[in-house]
Protein backbone atom coordinates (compact mmCIF):
# COMPACT_ATOMS: atom_id res chain seq x y z
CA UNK A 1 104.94 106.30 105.17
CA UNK A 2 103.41 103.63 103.61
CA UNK A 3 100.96 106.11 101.17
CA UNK A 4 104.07 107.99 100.40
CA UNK A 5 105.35 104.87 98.76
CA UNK A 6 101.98 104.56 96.93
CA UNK A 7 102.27 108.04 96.11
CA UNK A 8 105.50 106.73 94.17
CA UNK A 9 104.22 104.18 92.94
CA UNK A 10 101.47 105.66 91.05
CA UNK A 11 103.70 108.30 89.73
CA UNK A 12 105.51 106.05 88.26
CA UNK A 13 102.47 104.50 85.93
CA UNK A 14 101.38 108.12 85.44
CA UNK A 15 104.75 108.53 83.72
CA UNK A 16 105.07 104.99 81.70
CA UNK A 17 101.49 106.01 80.07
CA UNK A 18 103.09 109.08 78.62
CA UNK A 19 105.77 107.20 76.79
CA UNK A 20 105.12 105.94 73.42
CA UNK A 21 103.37 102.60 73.81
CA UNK A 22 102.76 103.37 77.55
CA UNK A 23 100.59 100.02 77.92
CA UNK A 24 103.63 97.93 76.75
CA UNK A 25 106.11 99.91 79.15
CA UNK A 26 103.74 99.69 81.69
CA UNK A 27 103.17 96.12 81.58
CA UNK A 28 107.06 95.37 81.31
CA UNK A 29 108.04 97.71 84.06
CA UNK A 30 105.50 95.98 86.29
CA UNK A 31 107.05 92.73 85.05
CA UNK A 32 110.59 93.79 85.56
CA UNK A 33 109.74 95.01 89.43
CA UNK A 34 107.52 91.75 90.07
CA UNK A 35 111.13 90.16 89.91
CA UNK A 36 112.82 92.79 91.71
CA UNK A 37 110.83 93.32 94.76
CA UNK A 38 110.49 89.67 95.62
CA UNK A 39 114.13 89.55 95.84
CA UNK A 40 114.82 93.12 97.00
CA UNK A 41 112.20 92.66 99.77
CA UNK A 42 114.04 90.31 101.65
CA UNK A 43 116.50 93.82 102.64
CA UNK A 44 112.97 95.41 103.90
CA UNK A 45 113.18 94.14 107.61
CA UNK A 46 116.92 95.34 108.18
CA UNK A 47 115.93 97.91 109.75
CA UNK A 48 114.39 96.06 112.56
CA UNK A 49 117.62 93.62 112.99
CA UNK A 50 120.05 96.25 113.06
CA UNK A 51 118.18 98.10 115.88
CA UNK A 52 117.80 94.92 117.86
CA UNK A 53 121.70 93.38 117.23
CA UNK A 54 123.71 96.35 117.36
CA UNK A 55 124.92 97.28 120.81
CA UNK A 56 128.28 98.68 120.30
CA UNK A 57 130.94 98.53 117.44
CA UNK A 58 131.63 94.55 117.12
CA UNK A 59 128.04 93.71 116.53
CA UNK A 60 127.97 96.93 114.35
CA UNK A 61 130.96 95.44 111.87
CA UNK A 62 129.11 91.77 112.44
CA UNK A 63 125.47 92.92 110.99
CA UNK A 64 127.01 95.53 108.43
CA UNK A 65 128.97 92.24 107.18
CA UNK A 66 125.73 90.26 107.21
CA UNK A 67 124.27 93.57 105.34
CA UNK A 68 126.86 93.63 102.61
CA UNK A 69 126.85 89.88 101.88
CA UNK A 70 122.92 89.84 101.74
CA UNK A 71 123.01 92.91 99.43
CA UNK A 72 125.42 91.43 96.99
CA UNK A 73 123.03 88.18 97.62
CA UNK A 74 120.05 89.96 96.02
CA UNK A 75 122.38 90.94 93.31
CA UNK A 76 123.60 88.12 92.14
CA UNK A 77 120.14 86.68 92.28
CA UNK A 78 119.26 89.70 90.02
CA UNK A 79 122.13 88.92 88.06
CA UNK A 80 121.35 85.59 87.05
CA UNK A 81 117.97 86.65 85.65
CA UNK A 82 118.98 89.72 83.66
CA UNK A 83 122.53 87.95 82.31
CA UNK A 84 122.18 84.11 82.15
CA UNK A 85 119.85 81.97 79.36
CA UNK A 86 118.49 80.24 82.34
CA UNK A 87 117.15 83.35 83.54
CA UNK A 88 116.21 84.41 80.53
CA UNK A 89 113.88 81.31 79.88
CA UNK A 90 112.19 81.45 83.27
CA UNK A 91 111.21 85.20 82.98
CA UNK A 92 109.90 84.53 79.19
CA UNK A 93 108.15 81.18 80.57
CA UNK A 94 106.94 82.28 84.19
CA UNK A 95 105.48 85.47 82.20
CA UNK A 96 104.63 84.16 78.86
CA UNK A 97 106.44 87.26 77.19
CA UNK A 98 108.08 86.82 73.61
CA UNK A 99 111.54 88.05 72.59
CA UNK A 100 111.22 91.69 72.19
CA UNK A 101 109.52 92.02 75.78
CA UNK A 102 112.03 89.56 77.46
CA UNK A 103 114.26 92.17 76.15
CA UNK A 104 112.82 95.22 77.98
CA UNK A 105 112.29 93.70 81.11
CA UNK A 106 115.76 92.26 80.88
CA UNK A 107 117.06 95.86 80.40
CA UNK A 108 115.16 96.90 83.37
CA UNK A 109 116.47 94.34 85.64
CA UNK A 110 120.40 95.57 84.23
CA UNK A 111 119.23 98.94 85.37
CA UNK A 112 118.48 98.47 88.61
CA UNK A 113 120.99 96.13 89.66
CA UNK A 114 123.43 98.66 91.45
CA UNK A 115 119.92 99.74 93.20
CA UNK A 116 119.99 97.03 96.62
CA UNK A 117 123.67 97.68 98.00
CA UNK A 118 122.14 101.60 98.32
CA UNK A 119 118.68 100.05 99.94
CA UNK A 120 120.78 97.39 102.32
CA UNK A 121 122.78 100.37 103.57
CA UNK A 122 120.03 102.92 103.86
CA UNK A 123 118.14 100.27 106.51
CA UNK A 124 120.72 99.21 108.29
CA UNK A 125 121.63 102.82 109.68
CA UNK A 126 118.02 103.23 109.45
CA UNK A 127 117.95 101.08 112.06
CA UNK A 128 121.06 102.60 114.40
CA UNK A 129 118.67 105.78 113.99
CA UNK A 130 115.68 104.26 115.29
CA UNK A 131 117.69 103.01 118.26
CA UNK A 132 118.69 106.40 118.85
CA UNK A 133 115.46 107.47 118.43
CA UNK A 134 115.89 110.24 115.95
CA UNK A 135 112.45 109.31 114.10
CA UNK A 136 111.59 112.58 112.46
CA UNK A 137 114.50 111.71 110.23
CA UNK A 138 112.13 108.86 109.15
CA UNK A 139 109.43 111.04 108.04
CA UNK A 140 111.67 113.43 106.30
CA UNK A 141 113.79 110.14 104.14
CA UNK A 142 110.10 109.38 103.05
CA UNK A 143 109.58 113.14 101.57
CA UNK A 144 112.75 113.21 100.22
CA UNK A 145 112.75 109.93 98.35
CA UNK A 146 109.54 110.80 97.07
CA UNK A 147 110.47 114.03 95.93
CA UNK A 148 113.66 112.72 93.77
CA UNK A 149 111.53 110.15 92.61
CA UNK A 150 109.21 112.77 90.97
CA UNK A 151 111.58 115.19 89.91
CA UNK A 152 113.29 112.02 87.79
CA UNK A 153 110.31 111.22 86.39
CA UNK A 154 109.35 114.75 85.81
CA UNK A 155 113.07 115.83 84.11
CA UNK A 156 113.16 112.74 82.03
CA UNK A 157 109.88 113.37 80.45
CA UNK A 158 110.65 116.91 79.99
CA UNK A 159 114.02 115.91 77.86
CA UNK A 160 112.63 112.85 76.62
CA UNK A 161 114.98 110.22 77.75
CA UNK A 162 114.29 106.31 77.03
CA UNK A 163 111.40 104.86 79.37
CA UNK A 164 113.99 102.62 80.73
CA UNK A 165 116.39 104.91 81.55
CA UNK A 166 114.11 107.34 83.08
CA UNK A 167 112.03 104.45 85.34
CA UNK A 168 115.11 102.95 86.61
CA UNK A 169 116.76 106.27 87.77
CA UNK A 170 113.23 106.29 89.75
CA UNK A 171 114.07 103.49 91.39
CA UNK A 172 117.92 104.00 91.93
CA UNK A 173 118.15 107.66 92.75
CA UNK A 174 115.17 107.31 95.93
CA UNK A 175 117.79 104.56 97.68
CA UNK A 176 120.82 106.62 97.27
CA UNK A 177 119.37 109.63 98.72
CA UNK A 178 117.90 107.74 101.60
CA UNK A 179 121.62 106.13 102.21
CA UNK A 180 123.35 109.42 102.56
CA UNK A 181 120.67 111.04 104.83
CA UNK A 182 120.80 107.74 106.94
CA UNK A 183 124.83 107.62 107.17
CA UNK A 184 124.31 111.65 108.31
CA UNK A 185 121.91 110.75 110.79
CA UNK A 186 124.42 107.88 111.78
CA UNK A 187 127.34 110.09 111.99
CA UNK A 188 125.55 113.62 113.25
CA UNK A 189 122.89 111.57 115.77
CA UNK A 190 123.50 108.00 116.59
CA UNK A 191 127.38 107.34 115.83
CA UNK A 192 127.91 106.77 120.29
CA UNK A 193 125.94 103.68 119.99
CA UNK A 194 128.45 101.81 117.47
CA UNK A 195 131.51 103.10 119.43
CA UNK A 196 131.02 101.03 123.01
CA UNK A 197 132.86 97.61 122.73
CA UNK A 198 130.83 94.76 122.79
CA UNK A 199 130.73 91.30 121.88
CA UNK A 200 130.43 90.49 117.82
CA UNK A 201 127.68 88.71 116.50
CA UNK A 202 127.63 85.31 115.02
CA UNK A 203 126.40 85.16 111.35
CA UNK A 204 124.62 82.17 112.35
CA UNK A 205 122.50 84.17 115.08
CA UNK A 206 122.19 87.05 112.47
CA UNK A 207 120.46 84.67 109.63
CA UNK A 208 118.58 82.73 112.55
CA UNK A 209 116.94 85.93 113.80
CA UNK A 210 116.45 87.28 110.30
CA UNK A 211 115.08 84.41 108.18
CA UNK A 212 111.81 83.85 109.33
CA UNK A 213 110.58 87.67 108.85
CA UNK A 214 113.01 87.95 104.99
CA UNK A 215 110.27 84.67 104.00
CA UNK A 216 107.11 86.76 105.15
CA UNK A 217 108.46 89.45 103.00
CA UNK A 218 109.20 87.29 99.93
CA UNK A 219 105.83 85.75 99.96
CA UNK A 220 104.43 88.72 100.18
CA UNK A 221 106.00 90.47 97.51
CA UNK A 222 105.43 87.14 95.46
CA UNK A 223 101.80 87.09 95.08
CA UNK A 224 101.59 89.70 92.56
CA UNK A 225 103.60 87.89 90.06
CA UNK A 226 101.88 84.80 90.43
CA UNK A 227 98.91 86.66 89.22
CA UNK A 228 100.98 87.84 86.24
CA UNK A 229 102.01 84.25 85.68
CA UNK A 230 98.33 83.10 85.55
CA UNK A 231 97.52 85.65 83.29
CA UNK A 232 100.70 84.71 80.93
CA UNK A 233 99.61 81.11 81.03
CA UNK A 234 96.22 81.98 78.96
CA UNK A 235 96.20 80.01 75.49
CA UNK A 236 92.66 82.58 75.20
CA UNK A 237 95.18 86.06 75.51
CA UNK A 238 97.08 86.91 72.89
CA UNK A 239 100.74 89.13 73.72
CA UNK A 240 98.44 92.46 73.75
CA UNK A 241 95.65 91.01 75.50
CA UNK A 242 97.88 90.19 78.69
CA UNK A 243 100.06 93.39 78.55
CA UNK A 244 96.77 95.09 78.58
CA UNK A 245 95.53 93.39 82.00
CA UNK A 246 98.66 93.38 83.39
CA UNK A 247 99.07 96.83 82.53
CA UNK A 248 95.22 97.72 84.24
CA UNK A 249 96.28 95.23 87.43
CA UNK A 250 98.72 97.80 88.01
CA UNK A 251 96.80 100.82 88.25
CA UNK A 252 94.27 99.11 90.13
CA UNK A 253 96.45 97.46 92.79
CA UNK A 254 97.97 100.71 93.06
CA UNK A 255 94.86 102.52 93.73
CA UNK A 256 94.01 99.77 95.98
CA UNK A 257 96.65 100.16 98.38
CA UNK A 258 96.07 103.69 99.45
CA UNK A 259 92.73 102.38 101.37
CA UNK A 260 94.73 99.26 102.00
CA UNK A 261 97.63 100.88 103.83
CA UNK A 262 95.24 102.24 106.23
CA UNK A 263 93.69 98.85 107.62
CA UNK A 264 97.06 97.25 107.19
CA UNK A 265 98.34 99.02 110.53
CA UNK A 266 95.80 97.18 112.94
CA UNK A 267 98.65 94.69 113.46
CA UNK A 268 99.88 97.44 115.29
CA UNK A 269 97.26 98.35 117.00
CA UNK A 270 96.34 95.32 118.09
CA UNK A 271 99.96 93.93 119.78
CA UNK A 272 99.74 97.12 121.44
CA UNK A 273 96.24 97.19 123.19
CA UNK A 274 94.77 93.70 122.94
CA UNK A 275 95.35 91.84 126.32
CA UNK A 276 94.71 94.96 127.58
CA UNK A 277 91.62 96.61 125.74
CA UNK A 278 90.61 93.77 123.30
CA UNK A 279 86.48 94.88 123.07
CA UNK A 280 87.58 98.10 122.30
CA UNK A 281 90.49 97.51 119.73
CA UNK A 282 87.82 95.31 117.94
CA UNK A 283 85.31 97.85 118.01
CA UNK A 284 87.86 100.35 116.26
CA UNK A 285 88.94 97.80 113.86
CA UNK A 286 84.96 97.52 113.12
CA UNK A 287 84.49 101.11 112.62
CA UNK A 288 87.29 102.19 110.96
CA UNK A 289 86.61 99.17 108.45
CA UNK A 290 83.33 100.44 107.97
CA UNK A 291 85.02 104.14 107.19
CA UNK A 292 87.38 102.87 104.83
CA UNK A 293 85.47 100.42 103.25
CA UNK A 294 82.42 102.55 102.73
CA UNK A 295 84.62 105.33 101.27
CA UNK A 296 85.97 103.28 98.37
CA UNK A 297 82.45 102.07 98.09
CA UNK A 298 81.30 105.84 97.20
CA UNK A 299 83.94 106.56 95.12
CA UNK A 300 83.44 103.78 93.17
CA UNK A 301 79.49 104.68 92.52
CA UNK A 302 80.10 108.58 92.53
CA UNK A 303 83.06 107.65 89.88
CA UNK A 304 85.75 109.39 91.60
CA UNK A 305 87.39 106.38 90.92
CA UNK A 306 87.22 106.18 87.54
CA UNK A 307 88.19 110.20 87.63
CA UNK A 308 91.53 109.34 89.61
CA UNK A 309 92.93 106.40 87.02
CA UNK A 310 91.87 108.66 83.96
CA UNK A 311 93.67 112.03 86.01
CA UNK A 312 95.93 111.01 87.55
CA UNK A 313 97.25 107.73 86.44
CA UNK A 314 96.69 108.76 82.74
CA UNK A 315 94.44 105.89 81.65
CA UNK A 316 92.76 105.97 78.86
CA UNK A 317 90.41 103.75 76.56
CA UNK A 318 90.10 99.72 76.90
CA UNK A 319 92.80 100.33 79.91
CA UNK A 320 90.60 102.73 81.98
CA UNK A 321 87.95 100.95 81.68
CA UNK A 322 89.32 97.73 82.51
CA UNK A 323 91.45 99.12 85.39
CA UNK A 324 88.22 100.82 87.04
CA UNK A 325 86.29 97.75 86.70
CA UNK A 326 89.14 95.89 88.45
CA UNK A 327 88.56 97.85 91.75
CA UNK A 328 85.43 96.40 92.69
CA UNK A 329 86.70 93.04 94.02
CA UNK A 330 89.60 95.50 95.77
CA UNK A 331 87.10 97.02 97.84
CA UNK A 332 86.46 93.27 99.61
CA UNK A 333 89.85 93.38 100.37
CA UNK A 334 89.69 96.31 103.01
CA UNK A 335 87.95 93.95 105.42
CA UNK A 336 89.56 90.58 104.84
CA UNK A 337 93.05 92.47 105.48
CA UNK A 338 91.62 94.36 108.82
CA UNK A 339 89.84 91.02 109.84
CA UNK A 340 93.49 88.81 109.47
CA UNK A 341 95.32 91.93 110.87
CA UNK A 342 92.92 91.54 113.84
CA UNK A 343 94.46 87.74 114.35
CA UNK A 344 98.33 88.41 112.93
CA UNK A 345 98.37 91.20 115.96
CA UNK A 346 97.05 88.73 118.34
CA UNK A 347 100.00 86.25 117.23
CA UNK A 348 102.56 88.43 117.32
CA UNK A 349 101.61 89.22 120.65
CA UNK A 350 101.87 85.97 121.67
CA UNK A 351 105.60 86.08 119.52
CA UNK A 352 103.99 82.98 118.02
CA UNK A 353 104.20 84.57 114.22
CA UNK A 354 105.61 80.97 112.86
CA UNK A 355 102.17 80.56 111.74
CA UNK A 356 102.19 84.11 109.50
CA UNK A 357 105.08 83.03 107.71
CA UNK A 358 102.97 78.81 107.13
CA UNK A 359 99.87 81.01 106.47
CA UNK A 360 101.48 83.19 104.07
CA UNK A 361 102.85 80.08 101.76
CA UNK A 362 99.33 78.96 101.58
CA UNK A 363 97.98 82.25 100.39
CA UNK A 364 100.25 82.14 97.43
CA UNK A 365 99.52 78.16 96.95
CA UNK A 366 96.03 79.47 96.96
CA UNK A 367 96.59 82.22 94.95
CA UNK A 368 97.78 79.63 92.44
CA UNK A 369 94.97 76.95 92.75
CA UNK A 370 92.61 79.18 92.10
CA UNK A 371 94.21 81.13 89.24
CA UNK A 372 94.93 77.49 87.04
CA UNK A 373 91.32 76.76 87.77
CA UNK A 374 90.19 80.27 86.50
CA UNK A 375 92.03 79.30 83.38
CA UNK A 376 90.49 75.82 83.26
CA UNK A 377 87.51 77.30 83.28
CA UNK A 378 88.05 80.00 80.81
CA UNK A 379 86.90 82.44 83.08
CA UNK A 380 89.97 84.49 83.44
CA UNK A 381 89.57 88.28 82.73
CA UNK A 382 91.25 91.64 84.47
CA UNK A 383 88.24 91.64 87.47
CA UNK A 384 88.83 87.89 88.14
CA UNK A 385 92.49 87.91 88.27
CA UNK A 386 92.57 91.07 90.13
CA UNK A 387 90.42 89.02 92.78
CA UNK A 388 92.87 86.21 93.03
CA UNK A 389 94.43 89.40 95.63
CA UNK A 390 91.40 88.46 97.71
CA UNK A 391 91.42 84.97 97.55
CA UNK A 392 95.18 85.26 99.04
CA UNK A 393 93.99 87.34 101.80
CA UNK A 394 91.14 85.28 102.65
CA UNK A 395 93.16 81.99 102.93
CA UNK A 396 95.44 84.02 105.29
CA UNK A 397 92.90 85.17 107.39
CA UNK A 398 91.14 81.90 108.14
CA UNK A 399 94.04 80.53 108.79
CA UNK A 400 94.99 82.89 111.49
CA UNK A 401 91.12 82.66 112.99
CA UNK A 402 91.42 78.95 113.42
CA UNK A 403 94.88 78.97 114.97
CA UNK A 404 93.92 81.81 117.54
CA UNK A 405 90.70 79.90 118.41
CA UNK A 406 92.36 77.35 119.03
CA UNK A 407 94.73 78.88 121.66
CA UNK A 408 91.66 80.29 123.13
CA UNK A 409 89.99 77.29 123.80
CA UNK A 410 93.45 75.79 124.54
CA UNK A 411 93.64 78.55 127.97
């Protein structure tokens, strides 16, 4: 599910590079959603509550209340930046973007504020649905928010509608059509478990159960744009300079993440079978690190790579070359993310995962560090800030190593 996202994802910059000035709309749209997801990805683990707190139709009208105030949360937050000079200023300042940029991302963020009421819905009965265990209805939202994602992008270019207009229906349309198949699924599959009486559920107990896994989520989704705020900082870039590395970050984190996804599920894999099996989960880790790892290693060499941004991300010039050469320090990524999965799995096993949320704070404190002393030392270029990713990962992972070694020796 998660490459389907990618999939999205890179057909997205594939269409922004066939607008007029497709660097500049690139560069803003990735602005724009390095605001929104942060703040939209705090919806992403409804899904899980709803399935654990509903039991019957009190606790059902409970967490759909908690839903509806925490998606009207996310857009007021959303609200403040697109609407308010405060905003405004801490966009154009976090970013370093002048006026007419400001303006475009601002326009963007207008866009796609009707965009997390649709998403908040969508998980919650998401959730209901995984309780009843309908999955395959999980596989199928994926293809069809994909598909209308595509055939947005697809009939916009064709009529040649306004980047904005076009990338923001990419982003709205997806949610809405995952919402209605979910409240089907609700109604046609999984409707019995919200009609038993029950007891309601505190708000308090709602927010206690839910904040600790919305902050893993928001730090996660906030590295990226402290990378983009490093780069905006540089007194050495001029206003193209950083659209065009912000602009090549994107195609190169997307690319990224299709290997990425991949290693990313040994969390998984590891709550499941460790106590039980732990020589041979590590020994799968091992080799299917090797796999992946070794695979973007080849493509890199063979130029594949390359191939892919220039095909099918529609790079071109200064920005294919700078997006290609970004990859490299991506491909150290694949086993610092498999090697802290390794760990993570192991403490949520334990249900000790206080210390992914601490360690996940540092990586972006890290992430930071390093970055202002990148700039200090007037070293900062698209393969160095693109490796400020694997600095973040890295902090996480050591992190977790210490802190399970220490409840090793500990038993």
């Amino acid at each position: 599910m998660g490459a389907i996202n990618m999939c999205g994802r890179i057909a997205q910059n594939y269409a922004l590079l066939d607008f007029e000035e497709g660097v500049r709309e690139l560069a803003n749209f990735t602005l724009a959603m390095s605001i929104y997801w942060p703040i939209h990805g705090v919806i992403n683990f409804l899904p899980q509550m709803s399935a654990v707190m509903i039991d019957g139709r009190n606790s059902f009208r409970s967490t759909l209340a908690f839903t509806l105030g925490l998606s009207l949360g996310t857009v007021g937050v959303m609200s403040l930046f697109a609407f308010t000079e405060t905003g405004n200023q801490l966009i154009s300042s976090f970013f370093g973007v002048g006026e007419s940029n400001l303006s475009v991302i601002r326009n963007y963020l207008i866009l796609l504020l009707p965009a997390p009421p649709f998403m908040a819905l969508s998980q919650l009965f998401m959730g209901i649905v995984i309780k009843a265990k309908s999955t395959i209805t999980l596989t199928l939202n994926r293809a069809l928010t994909l598909g209308s994602m595509v055939l947005v992008l697809w009939i916009g270019l064709k009529m040649g509608v306004e980047a904005k207009y076009v990338l923001s229906l990419s982003v709205l349309l997806p949610n809405v059509v995952s919402m209605l198949l979910m409240l089907f699924t609700w109604i046609w599959k999984a409707k019995d478990i919200t009609r038993k009486l029950d007891e309601p559920k505190r708000q308090s107990e709602l927010i206690r159960f839910y904040w600790p896994m919305a902050l893993t989520t928001f730090m996660f989704t906030l590295s990226r744009p402290i990378i983009f705020n490093i780069v905006g900082l540089s007194p050495d870039l001029d206003t193209d300079e950083k659209q065009l590395i912000i602009a090549a970050l994107s195609l190169a984190f997307a690319y990224g993440m299709i290997f990425h996804i991949s290693v990313n599920q040994f969390r998984n894999v590891s709550v499941a079978f460790v106590n039980e099996k732990q020589t041979d989960v590590l020994n799968f880790m091992i080799q299917s690190t090797i796999v992946v790892t070794s695979l973007m290693v080849g493509l890199q060499i063979l130029g594949l790579s390359h191939a892919f941004l220039e095909n099918m991300q529609g790079a071109e010039g200064l920005l294919l070359e700078m997006s290609s050469a970004a990859l490299w320090p991506l491909i150290l990524v694949v086993p610092i993310v498999a090697w802290r999965n390794y760990y993570h799995g192991i403490a949520m096993n334990r249900k000790k995962t206080t210390i992914m949320g601490l360690a996940a704070i540092a990586r972006n404190v890290m992430i930071y560090v390093v970055g202002i002393a990148l700039l200090r030392l007037e070293v900062l270029n698209v393969i160095s800030a693109c490796s400020l990713i694997l600095v973040g990962f890295a902090t996480e992972g050591v992190i977790a190593n210490i802190v399970v070694r220490r409840w090793q020796v500990a038993r």
